[in-house]
PDB file of N, CA and C in Angstrom:
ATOM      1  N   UNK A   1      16.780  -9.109 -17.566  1.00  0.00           N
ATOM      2  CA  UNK A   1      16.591 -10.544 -17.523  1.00  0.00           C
ATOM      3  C   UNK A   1      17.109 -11.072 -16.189  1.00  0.00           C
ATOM      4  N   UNK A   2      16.280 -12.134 -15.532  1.00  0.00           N
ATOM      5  CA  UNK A   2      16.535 -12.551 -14.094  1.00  0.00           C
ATOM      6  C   UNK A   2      18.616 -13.441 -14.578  1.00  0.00           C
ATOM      7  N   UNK A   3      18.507 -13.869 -13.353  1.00  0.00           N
ATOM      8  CA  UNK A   3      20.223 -14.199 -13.228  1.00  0.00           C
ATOM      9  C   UNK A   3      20.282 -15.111 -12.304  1.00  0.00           C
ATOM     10  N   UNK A   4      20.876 -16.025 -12.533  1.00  0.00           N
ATOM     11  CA  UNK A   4      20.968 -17.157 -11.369  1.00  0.00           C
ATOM     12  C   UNK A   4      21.947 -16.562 -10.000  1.00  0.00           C
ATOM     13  N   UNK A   5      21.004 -16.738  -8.778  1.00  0.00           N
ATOM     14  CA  UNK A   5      21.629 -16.231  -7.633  1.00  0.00           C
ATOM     15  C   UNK A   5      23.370 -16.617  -7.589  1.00  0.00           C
ATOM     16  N   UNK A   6      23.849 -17.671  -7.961  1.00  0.00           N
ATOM     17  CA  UNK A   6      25.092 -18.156  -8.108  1.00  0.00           C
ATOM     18  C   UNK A   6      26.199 -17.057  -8.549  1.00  0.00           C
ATOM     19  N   UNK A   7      25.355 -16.296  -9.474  1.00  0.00           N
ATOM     20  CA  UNK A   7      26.274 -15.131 -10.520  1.00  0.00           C
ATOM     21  C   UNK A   7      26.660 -14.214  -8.878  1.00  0.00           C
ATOM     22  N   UNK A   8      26.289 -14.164  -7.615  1.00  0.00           N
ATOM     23  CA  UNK A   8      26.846 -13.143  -6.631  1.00  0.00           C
ATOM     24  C   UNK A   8      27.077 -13.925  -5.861  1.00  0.00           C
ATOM     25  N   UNK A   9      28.621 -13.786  -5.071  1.00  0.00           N
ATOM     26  CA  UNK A   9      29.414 -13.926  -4.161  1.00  0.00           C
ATOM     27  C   UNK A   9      28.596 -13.747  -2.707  1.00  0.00           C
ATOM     28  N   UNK A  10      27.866 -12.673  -2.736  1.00  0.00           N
ATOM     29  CA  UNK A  10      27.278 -12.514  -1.045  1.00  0.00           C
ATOM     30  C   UNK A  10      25.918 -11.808  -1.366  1.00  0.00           C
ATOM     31  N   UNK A  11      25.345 -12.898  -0.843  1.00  0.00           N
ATOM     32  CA  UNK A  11      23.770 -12.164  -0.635  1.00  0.00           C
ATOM     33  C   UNK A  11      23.519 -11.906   0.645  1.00  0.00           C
ATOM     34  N   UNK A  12      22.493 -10.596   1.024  1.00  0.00           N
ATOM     35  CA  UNK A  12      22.455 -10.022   2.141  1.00  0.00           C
ATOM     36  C   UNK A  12      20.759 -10.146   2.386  1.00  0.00           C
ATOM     37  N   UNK A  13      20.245  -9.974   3.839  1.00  0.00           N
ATOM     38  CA  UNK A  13      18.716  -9.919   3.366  1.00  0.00           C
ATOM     39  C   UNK A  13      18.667  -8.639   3.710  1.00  0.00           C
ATOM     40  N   UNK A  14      17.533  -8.478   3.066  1.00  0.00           N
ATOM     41  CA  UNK A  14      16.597  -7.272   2.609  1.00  0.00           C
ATOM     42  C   UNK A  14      15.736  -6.645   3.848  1.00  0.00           C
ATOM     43  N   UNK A  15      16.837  -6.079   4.638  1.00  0.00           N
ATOM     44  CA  UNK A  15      16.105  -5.486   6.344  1.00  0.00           C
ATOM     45  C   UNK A  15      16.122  -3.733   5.651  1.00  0.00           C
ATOM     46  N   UNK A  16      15.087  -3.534   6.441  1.00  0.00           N
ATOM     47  CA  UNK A  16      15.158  -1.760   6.271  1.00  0.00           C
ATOM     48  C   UNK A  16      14.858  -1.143   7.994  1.00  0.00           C
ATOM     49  N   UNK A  17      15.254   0.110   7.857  1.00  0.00           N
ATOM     50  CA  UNK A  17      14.731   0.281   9.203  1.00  0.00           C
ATOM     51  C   UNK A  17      13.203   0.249   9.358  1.00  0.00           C
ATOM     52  N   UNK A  18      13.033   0.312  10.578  1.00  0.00           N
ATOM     53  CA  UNK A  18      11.714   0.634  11.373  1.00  0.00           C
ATOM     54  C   UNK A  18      11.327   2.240  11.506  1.00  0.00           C
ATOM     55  N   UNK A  19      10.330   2.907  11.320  1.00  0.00           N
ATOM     56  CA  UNK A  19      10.227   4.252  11.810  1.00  0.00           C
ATOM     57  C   UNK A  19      10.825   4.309  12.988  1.00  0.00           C
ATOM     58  N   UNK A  20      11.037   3.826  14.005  1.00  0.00           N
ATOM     59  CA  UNK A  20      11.073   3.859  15.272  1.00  0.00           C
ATOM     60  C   UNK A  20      12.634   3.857  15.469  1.00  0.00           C
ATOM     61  N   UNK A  21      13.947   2.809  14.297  1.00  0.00           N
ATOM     62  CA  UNK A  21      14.840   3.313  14.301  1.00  0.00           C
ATOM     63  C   UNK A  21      15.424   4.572  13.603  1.00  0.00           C
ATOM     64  N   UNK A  22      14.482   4.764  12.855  1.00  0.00           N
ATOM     65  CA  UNK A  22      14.721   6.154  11.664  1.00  0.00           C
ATOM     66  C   UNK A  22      15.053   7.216  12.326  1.00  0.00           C
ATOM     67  N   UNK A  23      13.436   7.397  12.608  1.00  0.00           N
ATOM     68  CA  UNK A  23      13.017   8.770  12.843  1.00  0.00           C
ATOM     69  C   UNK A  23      13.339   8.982  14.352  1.00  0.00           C
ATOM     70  N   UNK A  24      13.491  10.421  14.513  1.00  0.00           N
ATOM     71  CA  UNK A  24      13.768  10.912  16.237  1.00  0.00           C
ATOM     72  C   UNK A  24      11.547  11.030  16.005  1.00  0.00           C
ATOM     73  N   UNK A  25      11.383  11.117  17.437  1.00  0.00           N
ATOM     74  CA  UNK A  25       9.710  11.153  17.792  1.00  0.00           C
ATOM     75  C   UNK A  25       9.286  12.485  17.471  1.00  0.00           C
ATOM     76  N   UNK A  26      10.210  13.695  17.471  1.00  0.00           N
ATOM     77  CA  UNK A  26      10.119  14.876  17.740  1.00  0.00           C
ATOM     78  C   UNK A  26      10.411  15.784  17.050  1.00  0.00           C
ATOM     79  N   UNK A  27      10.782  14.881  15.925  1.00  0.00           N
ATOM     80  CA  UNK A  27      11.227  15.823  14.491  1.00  0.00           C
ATOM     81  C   UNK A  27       9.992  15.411  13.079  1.00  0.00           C
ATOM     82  N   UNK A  28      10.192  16.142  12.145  1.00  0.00           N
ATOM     83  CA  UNK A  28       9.616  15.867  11.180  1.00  0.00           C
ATOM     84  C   UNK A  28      10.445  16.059   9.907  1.00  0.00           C
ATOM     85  N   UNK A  29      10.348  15.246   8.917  1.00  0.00           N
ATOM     86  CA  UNK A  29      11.512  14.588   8.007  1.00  0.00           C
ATOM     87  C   UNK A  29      10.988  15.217   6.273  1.00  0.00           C
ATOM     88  N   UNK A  30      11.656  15.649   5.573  1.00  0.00           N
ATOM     89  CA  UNK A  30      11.098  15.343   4.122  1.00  0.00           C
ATOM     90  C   UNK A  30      11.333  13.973   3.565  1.00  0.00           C
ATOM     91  N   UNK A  31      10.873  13.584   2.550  1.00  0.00           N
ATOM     92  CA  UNK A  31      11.428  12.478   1.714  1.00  0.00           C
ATOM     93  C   UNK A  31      12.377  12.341   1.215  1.00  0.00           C
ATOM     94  N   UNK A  32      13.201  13.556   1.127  1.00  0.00           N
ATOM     95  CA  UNK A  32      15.067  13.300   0.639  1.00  0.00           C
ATOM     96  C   UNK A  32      15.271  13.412   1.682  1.00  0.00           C
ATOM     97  N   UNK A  33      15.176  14.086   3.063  1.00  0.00           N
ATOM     98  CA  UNK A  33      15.465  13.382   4.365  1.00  0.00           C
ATOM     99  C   UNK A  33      15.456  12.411   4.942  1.00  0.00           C
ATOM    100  N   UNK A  34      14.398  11.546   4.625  1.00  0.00           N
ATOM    101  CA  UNK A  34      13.959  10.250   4.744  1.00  0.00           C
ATOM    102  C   UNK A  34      15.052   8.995   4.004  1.00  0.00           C
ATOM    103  N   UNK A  35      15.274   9.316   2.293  1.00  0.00           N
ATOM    104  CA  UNK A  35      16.009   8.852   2.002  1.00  0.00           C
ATOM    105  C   UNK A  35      17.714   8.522   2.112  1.00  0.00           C
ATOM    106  N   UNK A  36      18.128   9.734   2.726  1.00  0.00           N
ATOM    107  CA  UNK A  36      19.270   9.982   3.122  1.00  0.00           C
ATOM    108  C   UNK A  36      19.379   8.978   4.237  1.00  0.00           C
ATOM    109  N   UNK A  37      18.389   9.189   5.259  1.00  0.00           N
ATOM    110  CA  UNK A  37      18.818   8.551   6.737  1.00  0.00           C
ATOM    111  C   UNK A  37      18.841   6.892   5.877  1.00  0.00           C
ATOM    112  N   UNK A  38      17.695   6.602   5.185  1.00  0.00           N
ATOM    113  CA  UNK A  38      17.769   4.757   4.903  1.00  0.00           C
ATOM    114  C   UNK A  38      18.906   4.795   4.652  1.00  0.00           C
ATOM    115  N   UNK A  39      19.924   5.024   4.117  1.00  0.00           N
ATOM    116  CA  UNK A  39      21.369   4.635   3.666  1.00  0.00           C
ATOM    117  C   UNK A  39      22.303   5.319   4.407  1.00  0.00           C
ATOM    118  N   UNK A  40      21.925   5.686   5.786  1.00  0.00           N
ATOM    119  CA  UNK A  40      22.878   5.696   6.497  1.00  0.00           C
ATOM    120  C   UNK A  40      23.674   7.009   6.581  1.00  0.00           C
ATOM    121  N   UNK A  41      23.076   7.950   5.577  1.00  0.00           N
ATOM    122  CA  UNK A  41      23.536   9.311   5.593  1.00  0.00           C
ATOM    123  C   UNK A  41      22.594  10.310   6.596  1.00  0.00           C
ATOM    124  N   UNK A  42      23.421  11.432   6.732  1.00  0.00           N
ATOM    125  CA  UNK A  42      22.934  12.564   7.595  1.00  0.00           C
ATOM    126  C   UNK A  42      21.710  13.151   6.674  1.00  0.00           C
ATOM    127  N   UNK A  43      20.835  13.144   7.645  1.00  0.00           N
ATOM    128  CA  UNK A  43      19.646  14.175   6.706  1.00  0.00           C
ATOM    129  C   UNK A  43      20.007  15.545   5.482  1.00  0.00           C
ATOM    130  N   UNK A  44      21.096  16.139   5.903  1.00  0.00           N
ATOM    131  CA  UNK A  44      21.191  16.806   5.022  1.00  0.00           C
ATOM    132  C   UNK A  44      22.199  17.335   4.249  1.00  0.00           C
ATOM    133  N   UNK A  45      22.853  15.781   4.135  1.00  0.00           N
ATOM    134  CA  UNK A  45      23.842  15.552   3.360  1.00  0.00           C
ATOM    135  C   UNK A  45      24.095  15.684   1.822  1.00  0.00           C
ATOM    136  N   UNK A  46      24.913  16.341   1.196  1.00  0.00           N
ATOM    137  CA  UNK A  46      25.024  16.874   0.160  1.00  0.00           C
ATOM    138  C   UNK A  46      25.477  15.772  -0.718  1.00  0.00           C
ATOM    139  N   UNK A  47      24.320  15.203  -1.606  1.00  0.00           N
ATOM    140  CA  UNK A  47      25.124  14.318  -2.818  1.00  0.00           C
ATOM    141  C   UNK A  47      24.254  15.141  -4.222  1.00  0.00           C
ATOM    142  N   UNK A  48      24.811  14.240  -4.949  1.00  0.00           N
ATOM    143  CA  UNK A  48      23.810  14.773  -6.499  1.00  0.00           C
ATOM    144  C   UNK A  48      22.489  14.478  -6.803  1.00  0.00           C
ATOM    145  N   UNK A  49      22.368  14.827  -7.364  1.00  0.00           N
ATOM    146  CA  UNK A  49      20.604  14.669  -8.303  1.00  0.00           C
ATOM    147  C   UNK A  49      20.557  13.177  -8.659  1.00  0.00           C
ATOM    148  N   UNK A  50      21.307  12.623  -9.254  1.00  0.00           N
ATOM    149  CA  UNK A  50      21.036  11.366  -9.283  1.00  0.00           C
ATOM    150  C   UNK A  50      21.060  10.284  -8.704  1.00  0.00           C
ATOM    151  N   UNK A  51      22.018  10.714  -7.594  1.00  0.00           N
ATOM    152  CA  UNK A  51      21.849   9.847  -6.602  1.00  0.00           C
ATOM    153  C   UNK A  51      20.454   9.727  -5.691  1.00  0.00           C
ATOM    154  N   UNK A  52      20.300  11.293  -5.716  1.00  0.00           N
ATOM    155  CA  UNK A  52      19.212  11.583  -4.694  1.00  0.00           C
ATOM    156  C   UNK A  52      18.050  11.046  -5.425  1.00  0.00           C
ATOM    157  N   UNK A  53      17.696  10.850  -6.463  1.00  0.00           N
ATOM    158  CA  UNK A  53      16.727  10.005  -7.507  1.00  0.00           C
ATOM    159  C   UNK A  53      16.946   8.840  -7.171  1.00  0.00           C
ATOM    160  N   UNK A  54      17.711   8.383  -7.283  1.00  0.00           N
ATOM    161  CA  UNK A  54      17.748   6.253  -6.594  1.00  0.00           C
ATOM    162  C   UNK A  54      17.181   6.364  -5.325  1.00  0.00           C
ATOM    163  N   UNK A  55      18.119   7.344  -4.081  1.00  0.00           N
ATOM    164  CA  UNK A  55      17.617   7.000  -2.429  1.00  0.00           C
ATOM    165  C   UNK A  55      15.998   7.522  -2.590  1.00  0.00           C
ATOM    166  N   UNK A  56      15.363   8.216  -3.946  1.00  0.00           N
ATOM    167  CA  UNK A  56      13.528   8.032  -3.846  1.00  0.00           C
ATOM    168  C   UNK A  56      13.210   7.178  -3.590  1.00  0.00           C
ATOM    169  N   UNK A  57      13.960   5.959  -4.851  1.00  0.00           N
ATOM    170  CA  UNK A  57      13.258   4.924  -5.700  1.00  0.00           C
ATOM    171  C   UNK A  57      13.031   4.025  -4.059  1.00  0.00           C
ATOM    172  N   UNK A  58      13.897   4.364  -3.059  1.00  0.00           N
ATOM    173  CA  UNK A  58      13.842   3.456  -1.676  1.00  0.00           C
ATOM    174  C   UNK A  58      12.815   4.227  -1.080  1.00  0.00           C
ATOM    175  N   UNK A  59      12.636   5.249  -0.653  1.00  0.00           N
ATOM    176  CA  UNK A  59      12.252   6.120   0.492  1.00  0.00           C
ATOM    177  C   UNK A  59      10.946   5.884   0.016  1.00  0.00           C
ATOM    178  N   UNK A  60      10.121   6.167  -1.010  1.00  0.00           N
ATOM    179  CA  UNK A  60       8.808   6.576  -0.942  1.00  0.00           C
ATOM    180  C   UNK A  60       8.255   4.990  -1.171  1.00  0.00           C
ATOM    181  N   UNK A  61       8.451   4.166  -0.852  1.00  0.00           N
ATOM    182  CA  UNK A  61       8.186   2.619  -0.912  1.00  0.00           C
ATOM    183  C   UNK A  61       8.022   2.460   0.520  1.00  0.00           C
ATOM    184  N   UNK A  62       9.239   2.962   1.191  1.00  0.00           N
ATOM    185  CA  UNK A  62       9.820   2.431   2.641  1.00  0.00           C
ATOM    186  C   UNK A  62       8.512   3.172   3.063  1.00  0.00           C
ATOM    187  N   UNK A  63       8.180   5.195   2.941  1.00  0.00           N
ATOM    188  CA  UNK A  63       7.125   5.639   3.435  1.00  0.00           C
ATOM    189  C   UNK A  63       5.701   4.828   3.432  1.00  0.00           C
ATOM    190  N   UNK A  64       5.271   4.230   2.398  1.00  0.00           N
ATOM    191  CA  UNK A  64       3.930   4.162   1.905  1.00  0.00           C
ATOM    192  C   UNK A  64       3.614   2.258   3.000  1.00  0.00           C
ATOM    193  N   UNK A  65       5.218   1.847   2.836  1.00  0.00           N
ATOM    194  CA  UNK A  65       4.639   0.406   3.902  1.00  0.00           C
ATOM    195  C   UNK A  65       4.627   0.985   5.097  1.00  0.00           C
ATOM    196  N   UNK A  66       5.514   1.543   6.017  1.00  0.00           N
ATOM    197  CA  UNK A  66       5.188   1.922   7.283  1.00  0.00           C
ATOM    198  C   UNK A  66       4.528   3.569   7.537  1.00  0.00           C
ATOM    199  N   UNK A  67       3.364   3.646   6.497  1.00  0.00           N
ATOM    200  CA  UNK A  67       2.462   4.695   6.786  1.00  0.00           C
ATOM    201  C   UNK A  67       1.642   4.839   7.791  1.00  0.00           C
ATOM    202  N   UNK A  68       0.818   3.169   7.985  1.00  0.00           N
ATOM    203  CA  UNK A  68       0.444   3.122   9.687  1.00  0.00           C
ATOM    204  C   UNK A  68       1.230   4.112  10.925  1.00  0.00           C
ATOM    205  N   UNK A  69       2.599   3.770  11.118  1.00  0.00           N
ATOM    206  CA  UNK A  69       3.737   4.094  11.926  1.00  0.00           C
ATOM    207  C   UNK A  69       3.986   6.105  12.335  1.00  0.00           C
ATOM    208  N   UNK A  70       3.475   6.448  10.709  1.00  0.00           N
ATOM    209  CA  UNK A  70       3.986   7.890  10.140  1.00  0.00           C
ATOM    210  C   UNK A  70       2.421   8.824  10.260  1.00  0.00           C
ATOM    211  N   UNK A  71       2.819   9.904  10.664  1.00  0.00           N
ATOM    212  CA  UNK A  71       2.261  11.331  10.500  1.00  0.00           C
ATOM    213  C   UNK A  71       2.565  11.910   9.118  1.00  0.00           C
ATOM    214  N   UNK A  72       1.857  12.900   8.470  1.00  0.00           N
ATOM    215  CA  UNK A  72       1.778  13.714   7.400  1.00  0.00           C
ATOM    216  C   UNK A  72       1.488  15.002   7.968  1.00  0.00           C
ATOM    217  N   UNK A  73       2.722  16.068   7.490  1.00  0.00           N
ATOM    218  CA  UNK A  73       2.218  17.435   7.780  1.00  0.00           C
ATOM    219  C   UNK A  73       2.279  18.008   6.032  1.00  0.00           C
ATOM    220  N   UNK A  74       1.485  19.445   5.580  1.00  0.00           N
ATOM    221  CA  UNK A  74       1.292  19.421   4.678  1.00  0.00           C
ATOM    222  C   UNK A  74       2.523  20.636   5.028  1.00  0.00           C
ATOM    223  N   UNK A  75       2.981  21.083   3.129  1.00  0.00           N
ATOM    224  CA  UNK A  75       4.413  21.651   3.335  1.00  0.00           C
ATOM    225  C   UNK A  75       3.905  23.401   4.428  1.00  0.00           C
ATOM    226  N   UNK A  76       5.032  24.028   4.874  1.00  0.00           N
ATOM    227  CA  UNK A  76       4.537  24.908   5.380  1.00  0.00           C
ATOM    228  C   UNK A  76       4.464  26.408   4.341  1.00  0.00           C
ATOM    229  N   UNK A  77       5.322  26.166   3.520  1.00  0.00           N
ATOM    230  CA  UNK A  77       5.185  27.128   2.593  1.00  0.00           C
ATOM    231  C   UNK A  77       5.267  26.069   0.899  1.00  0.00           C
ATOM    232  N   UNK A  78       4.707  27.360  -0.030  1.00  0.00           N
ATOM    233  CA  UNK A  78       4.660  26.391  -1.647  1.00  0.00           C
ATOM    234  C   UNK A  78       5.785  25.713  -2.225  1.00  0.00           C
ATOM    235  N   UNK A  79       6.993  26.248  -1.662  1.00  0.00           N
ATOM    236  CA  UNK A  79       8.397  25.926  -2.153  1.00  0.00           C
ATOM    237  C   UNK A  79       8.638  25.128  -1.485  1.00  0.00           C
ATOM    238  N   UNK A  80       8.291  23.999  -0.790  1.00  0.00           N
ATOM    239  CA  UNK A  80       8.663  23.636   0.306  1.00  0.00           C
ATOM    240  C   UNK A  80       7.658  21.912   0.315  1.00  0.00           C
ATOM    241  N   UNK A  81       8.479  20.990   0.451  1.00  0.00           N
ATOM    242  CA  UNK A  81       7.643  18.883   0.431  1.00  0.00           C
ATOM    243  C   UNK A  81       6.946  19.052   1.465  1.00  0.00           C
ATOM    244  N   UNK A  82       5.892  18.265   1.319  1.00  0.00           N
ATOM    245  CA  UNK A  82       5.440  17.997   2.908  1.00  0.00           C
ATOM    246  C   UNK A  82       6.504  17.242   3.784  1.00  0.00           C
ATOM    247  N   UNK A  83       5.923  16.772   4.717  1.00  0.00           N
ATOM    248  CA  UNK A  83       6.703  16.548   5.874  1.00  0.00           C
ATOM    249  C   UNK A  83       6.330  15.297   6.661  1.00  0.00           C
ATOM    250  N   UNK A  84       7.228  14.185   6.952  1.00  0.00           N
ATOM    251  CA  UNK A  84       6.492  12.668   7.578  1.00  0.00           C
ATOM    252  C   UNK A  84       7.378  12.899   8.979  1.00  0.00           C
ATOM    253  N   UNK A  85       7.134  12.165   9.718  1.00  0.00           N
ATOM    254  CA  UNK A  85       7.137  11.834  11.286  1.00  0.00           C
ATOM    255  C   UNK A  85       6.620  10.640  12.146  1.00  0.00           C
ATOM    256  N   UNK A  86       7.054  10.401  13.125  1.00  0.00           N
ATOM    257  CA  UNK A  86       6.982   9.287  13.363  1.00  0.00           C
ATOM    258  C   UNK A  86       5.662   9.496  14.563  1.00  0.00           C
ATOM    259  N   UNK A  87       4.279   8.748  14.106  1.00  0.00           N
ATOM    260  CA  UNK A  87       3.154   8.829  14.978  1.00  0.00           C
ATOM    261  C   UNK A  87       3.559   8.206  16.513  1.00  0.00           C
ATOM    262  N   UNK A  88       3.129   9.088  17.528  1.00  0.00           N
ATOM    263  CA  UNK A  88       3.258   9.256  19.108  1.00  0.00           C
ATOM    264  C   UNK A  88       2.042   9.087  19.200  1.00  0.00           C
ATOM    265  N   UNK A  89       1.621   8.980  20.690  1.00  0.00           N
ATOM    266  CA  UNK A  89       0.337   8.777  21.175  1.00  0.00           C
ATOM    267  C   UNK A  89      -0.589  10.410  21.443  1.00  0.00           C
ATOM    268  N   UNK A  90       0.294  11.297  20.809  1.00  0.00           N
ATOM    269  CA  UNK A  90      -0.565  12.424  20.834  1.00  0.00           C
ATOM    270  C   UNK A  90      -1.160  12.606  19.469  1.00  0.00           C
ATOM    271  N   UNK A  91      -0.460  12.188  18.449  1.00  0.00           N
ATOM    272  CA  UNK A  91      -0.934  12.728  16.972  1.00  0.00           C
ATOM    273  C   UNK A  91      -2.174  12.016  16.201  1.00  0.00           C
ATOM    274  N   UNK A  92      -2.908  12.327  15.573  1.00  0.00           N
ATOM    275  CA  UNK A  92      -3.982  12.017  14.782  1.00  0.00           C
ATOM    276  C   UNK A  92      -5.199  12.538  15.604  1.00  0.00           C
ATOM    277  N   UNK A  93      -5.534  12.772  16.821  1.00  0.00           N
ATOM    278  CA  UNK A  93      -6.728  13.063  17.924  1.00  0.00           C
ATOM    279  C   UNK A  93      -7.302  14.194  18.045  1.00  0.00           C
ATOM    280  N   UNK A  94      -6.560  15.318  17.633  1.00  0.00           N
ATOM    281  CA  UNK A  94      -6.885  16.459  17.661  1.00  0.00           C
ATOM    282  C   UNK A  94      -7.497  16.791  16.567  1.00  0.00           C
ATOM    283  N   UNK A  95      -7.217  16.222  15.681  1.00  0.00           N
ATOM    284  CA  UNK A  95      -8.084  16.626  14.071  1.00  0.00           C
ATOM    285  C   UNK A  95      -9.432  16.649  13.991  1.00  0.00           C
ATOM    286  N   UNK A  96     -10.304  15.686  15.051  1.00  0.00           N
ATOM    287  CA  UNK A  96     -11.575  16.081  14.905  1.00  0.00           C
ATOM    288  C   UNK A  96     -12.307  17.089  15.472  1.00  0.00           C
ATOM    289  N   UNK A  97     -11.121  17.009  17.247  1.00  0.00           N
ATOM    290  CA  UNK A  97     -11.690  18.561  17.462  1.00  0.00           C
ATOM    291  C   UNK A  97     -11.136  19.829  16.699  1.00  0.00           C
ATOM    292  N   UNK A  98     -10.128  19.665  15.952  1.00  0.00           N
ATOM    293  CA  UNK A  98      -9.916  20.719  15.507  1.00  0.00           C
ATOM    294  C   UNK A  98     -10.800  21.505  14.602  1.00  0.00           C
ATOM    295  N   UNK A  99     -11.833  20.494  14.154  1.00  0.00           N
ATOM    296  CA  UNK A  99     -12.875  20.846  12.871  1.00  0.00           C
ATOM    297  C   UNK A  99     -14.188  21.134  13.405  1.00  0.00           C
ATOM    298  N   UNK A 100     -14.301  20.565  14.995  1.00  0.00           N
ATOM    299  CA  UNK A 100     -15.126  20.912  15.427  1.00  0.00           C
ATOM    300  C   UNK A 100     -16.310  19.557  15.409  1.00  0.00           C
ATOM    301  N   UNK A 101     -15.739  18.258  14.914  1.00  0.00           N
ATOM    302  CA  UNK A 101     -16.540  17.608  14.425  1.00  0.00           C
ATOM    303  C   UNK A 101     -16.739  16.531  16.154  1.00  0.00           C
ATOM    304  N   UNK A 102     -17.463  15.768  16.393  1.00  0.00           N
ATOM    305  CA  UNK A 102     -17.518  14.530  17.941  1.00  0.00           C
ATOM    306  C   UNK A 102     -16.336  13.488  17.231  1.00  0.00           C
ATOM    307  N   UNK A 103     -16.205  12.849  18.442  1.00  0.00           N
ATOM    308  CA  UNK A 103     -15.590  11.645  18.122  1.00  0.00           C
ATOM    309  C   UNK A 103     -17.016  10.902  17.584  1.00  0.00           C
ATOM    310  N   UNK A 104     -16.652   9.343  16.683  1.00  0.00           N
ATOM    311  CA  UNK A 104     -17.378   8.195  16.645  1.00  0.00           C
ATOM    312  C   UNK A 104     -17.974   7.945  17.937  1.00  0.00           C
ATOM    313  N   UNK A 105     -17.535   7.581  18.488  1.00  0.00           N
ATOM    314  CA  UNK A 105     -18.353   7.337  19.992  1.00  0.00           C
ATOM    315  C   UNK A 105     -19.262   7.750  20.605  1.00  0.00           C
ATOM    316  N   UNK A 106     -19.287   9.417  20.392  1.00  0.00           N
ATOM    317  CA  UNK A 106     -20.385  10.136  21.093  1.00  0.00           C
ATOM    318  C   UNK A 106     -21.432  10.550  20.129  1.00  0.00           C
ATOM    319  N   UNK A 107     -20.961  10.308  18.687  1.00  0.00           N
ATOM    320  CA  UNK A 107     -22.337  10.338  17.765  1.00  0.00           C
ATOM    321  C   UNK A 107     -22.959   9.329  17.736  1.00  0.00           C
ATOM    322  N   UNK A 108     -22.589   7.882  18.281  1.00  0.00           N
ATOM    323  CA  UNK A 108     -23.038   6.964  17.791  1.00  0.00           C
ATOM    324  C   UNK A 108     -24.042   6.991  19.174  1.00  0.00           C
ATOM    325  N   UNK A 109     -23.641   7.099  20.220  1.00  0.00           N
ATOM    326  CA  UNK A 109     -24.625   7.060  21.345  1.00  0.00           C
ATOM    327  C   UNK A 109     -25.536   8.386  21.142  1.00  0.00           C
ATOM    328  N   UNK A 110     -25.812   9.283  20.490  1.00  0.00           N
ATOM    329  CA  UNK A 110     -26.512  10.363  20.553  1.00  0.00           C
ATOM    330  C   UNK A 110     -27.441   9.912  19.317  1.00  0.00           C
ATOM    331  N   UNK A 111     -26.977   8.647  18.136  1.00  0.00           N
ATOM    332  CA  UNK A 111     -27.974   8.298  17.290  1.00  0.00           C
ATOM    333  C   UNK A 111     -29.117   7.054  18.111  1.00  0.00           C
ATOM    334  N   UNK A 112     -28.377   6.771  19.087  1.00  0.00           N
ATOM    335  CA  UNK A 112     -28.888   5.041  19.705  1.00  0.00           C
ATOM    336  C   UNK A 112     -29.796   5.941  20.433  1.00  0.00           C
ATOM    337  N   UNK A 113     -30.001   6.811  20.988  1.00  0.00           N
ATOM    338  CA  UNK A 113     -31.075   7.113  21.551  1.00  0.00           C
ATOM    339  C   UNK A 113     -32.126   8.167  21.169  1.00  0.00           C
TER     340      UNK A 113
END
C-alpha cells in the first residue's frame, strides 16, 4: 500500500549511472557484474544469493533502458551469461560483412537502377 512521502526523513532522486560512467569501453560485463558496479561494488565482489537477486531486480531494467548505449556478446561457453559492453564507434558494422550480406546503401542503389 502507497505511504505518504512525509512517513521519510530524506528523499533522494532516482539518478543511475550512464553506460559511459559504468562501463570501462574495453571490457565486457555480465549482469551480476553489471549489478554489482550500480551499487558501487567491485565487479566481482562476493555477497549472497539474495542479495545478488535484488542488485538483478536493478541491473536488468538499468540494461534494457540504456540498450541503445550497450553491445551484446553471446556467452562464450554453455556455463557461462552472455556478456554487455559499452557500444564504441567500431561495434555493430562488422556484422553485415561478417555474413557476407551489403550494407543498405549499396543494395538500395543496385535496386534504383
Amino acid at each position: 500500500m502507497p505511504v505518504p512521502k512525509s512517513e521519510f526523513d530524506q528523499r533522494y532522486p532516482c539518478d543511475f549511472y550512464t553506460p559511459e560512467e559504468l562501463l570501462e569501453a574495453d571490457r565486457m560485463y555480465t549482469v551480476y557484474e553489471i549489478a554489482r558496479l550500480l551499487q558501487g561494488l567491485e565487479p566481482d565482489a562476493d555477497i549472497d544469493r539474495e542479495t545478488e537477486d535484488v542488485l538483478l531486480d536493478w541491473a536488468i531494467p538499468w540494461i534494457m533502458t540504456n540498450a541503445d548505449d550497450l553491445v551484446v556478446a553471446e556467452p562464450r561457453h554453455d556455463d557461462e551469461p552472455g556478456f554487455y559492453g559499452l557500444k564504441t564507434d567500431g561495434d555493430g558494422a562488422a556484422t553485415a560483412d561478417e555474413n557476407g550480406d551489403e550494407d543498405e546503401g549499396d543494395s538500395d542503389s543496385d535496386d534504383d537502377e
